[in-house]
Protein backbone atom coordinates (compact mmCIF):
# COMPACT_ATOMS: atom_id res chain seq x y z
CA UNK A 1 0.00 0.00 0.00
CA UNK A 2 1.15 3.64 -0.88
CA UNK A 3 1.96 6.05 1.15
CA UNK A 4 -0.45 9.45 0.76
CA UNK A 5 1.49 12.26 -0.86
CA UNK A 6 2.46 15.11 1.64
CA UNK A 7 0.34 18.10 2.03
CA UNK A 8 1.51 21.48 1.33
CA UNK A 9 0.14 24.68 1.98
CA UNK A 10 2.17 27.75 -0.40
CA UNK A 11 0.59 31.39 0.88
CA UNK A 12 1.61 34.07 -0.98
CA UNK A 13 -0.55 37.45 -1.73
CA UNK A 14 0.76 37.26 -5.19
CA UNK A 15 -1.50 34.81 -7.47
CA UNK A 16 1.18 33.91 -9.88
CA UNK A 17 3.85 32.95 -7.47
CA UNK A 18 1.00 30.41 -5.69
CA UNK A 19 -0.08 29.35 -8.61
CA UNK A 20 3.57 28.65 -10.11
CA UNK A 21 4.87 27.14 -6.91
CA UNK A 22 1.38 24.86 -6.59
CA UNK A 23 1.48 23.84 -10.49
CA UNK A 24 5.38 22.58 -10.02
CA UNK A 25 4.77 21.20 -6.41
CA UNK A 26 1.63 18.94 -7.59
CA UNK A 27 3.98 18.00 -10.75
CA UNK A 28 6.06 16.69 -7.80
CA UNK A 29 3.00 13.99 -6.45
CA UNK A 30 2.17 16.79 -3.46
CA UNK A 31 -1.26 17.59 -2.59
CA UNK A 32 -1.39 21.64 -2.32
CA UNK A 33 -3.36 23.99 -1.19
CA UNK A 34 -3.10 28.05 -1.02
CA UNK A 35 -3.77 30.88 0.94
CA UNK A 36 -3.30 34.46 0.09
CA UNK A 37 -2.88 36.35 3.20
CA UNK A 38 -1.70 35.28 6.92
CA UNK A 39 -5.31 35.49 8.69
CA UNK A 40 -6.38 32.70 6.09
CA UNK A 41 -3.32 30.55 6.15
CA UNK A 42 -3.37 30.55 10.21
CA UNK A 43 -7.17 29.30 9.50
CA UNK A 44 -6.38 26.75 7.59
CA UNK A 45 -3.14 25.04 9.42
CA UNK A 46 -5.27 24.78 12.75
CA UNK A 47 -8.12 23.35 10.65
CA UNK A 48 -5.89 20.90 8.38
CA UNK A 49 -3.11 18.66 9.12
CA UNK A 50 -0.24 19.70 6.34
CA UNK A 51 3.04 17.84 6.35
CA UNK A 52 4.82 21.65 5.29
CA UNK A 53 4.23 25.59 4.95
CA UNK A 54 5.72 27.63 2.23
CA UNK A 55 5.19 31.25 3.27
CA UNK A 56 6.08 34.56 2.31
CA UNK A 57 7.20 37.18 4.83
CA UNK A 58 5.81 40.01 3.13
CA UNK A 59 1.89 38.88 3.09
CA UNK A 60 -0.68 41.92 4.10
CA UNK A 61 -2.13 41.68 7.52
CA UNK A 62 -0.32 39.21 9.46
CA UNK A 63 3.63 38.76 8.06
CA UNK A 64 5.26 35.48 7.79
CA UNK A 65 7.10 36.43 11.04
CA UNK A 66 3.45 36.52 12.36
CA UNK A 67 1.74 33.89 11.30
CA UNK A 68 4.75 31.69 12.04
CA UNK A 69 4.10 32.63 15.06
CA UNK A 70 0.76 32.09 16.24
CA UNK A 71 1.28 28.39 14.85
CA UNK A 72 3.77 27.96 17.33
CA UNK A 73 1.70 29.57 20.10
CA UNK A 74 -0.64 27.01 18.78
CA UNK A 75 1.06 24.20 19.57
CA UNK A 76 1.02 23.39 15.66
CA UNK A 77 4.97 22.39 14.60
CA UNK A 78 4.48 21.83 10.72
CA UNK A 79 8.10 22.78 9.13
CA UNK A 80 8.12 26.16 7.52
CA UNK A 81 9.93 27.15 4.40
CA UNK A 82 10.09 30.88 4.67
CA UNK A 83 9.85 32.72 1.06
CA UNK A 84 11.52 36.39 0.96
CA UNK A 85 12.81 39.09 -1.49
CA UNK A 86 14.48 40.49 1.68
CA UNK A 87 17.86 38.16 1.50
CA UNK A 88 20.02 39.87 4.59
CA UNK A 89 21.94 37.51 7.01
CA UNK A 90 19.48 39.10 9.66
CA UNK A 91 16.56 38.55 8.15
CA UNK A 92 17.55 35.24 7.86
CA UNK A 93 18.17 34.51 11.44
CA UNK A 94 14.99 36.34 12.61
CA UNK A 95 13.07 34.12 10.43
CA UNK A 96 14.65 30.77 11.66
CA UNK A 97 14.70 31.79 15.37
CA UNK A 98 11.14 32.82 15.30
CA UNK A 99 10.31 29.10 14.29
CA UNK A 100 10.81 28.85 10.67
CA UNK A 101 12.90 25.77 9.42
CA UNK A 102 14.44 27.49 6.25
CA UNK A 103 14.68 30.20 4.57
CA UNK A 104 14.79 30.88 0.32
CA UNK A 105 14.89 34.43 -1.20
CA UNK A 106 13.36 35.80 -3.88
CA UNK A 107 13.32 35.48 -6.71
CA UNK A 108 13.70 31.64 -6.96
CA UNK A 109 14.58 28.87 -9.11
CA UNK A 110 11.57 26.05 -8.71
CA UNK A 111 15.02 23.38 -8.94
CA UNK A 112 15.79 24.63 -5.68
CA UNK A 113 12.53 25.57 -4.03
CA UNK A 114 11.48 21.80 -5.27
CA UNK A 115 15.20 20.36 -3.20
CA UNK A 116 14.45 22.31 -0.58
CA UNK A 117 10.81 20.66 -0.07
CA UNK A 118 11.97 17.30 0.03
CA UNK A 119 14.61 17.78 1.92
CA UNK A 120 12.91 19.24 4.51
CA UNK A 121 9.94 16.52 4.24
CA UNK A 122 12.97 13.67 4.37
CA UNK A 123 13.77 15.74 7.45
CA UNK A 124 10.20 14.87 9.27
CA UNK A 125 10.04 11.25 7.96
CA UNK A 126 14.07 10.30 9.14
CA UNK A 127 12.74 12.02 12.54
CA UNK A 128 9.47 9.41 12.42
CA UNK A 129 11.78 6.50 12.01
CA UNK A 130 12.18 4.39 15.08
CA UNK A 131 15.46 3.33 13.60
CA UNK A 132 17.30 5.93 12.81
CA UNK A 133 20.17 6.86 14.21
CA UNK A 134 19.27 10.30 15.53
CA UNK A 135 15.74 10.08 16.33
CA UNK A 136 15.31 12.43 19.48
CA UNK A 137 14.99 9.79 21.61
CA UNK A 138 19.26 10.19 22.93
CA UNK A 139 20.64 11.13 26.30
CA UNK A 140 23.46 13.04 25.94
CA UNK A 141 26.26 14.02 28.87
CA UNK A 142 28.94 15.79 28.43
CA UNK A 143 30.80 18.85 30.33
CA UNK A 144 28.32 18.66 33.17
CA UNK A 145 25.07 19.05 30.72
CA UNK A 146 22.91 16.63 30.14
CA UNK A 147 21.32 16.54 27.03
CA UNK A 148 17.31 14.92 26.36
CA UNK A 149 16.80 14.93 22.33
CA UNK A 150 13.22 13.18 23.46
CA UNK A 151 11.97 15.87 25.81
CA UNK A 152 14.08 18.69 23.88
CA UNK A 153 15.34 19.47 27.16
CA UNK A 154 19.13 20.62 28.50
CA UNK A 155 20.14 20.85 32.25
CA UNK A 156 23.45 21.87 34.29
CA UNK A 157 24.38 21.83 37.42
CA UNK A 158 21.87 24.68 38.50
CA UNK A 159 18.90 23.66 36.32
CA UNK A 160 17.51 24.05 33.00
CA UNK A 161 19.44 25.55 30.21
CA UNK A 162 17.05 28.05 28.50
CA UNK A 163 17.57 27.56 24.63
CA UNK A 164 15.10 27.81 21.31
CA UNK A 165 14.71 24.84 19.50
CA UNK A 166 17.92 25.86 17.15
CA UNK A 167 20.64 26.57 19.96
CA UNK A 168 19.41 22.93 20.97
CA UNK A 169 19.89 21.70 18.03
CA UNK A 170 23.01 22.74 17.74
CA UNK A 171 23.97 21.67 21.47
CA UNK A 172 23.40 18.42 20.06
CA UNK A 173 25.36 18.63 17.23
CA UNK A 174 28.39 19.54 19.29
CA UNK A 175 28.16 16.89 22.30
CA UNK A 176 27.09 14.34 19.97
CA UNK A 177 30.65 14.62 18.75
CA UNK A 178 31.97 15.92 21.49
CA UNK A 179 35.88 16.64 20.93
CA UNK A 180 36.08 16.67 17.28
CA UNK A 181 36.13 19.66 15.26
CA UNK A 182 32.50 20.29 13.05
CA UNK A 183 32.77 22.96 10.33
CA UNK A 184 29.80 25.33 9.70
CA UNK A 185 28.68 23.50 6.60
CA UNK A 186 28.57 20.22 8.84
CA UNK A 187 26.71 21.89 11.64
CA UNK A 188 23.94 23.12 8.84
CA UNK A 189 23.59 19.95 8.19
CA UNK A 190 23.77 17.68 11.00
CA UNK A 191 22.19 20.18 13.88
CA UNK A 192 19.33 21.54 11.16
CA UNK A 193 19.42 19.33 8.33
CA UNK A 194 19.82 22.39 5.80
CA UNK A 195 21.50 20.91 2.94
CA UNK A 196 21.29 24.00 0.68
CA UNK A 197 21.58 26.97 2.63
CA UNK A 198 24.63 28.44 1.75
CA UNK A 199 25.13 31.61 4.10
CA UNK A 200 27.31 29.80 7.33
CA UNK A 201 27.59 32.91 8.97
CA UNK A 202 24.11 31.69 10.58
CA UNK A 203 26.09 29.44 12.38
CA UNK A 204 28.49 31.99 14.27
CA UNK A 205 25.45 33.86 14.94
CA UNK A 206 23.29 31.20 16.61
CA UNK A 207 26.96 29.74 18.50
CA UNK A 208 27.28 33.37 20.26
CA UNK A 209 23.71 32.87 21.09
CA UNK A 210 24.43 29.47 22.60
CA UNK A 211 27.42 30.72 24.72
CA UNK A 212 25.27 33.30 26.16
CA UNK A 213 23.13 30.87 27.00
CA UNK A 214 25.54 28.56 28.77
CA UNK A 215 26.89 31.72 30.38
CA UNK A 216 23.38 32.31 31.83
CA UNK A 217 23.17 28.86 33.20
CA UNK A 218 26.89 29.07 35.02
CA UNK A 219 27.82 27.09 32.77
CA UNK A 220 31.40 27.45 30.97
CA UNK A 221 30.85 29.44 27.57
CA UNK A 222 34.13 28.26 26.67
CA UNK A 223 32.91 24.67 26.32
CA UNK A 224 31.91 25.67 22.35
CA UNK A 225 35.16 26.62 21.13
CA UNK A 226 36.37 27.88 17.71
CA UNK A 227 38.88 26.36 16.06
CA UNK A 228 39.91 29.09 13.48
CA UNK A 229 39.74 28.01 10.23
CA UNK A 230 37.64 25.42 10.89
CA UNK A 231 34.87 25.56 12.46
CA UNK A 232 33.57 24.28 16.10
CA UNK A 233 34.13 21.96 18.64
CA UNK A 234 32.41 21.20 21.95
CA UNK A 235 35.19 20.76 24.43
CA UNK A 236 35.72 17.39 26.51
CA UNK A 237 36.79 17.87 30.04
């Protein structure tokens, strides 16, 4: 028996871009559906169950930003693919911190909106495997944190480490190979599983971010260390 097609919804306020994406999508085996504005799309995610959102920052009403979210203050953890013609490093990292799960800018080639899809929806199914080899379900110690990939939760010595779903992530990257060096293009991949986002500078941002966070838990910021040149390595004792 076949598996059902994933369900996509593409909002966009601009008819030919939903249109375009949908036709090329559906050409792919995806169901689809659109939405034109944020109020709509919001509407329809608590009301449907869709495996992936491709949404535009700039809709009228409620943003991308927005809409992303009130899904997440819904409980509702669908994988968003942000679309944007605004392509800054910050922009970027606002996007993916407020919840999204990538990030493409405008304009686009359908080649790489279509690689970024699947890769994204080979994300969720690796994650649904009971298999796998990195399936959230891993206790992790090292440098006095302790590390729960099935709760999502870190702790030190004094308590819960406060960190977004990314610096987690990433946490877990490190201590999961704990003394060896990672470069940026590995940490894309293996904390986030973003296999074609080019900009690495994302990664030194969200690191500092981490650090601060350790910091704020007594913990020892120095634990993440750069190795110049190379990238980063979380520090065995």
């Amino acid at each position: 028996m076949s598996e059902a097609p994933a369900r996509i919804l593409v909002v966009d306020d601009e008819s030919s871009i939903t249109e375009f994406v949908r036709y090329n999508l559906r050409k792919e085996g995806y169901e689809v559906d659109v939405a034109a504005d944020g109020v709509t799309a919001v509407n329809m995610a608590t009301v449907n169950s869709y495996d992936l959102i491709v949404l535009d920052v700039m809709l009228p009403g409620w943003d991308g930003y927005e809409v992303t979210q009130r899904l997440r203050a819904a409980g509702i953890t669908v994988p968003v693919l942000f679309l944007s013609a605004r392509d800054t490093e910050l922009d970027k990292v606002v996007g993916l911190e407020i919840g999204g799960d990538d990030y493409l800018a405008k304009p686009f080639g359908i080649r790489e909106l279509v690689a970024r899809v699947k890769a994204l929806l080979r994300r969720i199914n690796t994650s649904d495997q009971p298999d796998g080899a990195t399936t959230g379900t891993e206790v992790i110690e090292a440098g006095g944190i302790t590390l729960d990939e099935a709760t999502h939760m870190a702790t030190g010595a004094h308590g819960l480490i406060d960190l977004t779903p990314r610096e987690f992530e990433l946490l877990a990257a490190l201590m999961r190979f704990a003394g060896k060096v990672l470069s940026r293009d590995q940490l894309l991949r293996d904390a986030w599983g973003w296999e074609y986002l080019v900009e690495t500078k994302t990664v030194d941002t969200h690191v500092k971010r981490l650090r601060d966070k350790l910091a704020a838990a007594d913990l020892d910021p120095s634990l993440v260390e750069t190795v110049r040149g190379y990238g980063y390595r979380f520090r065995l004792n």
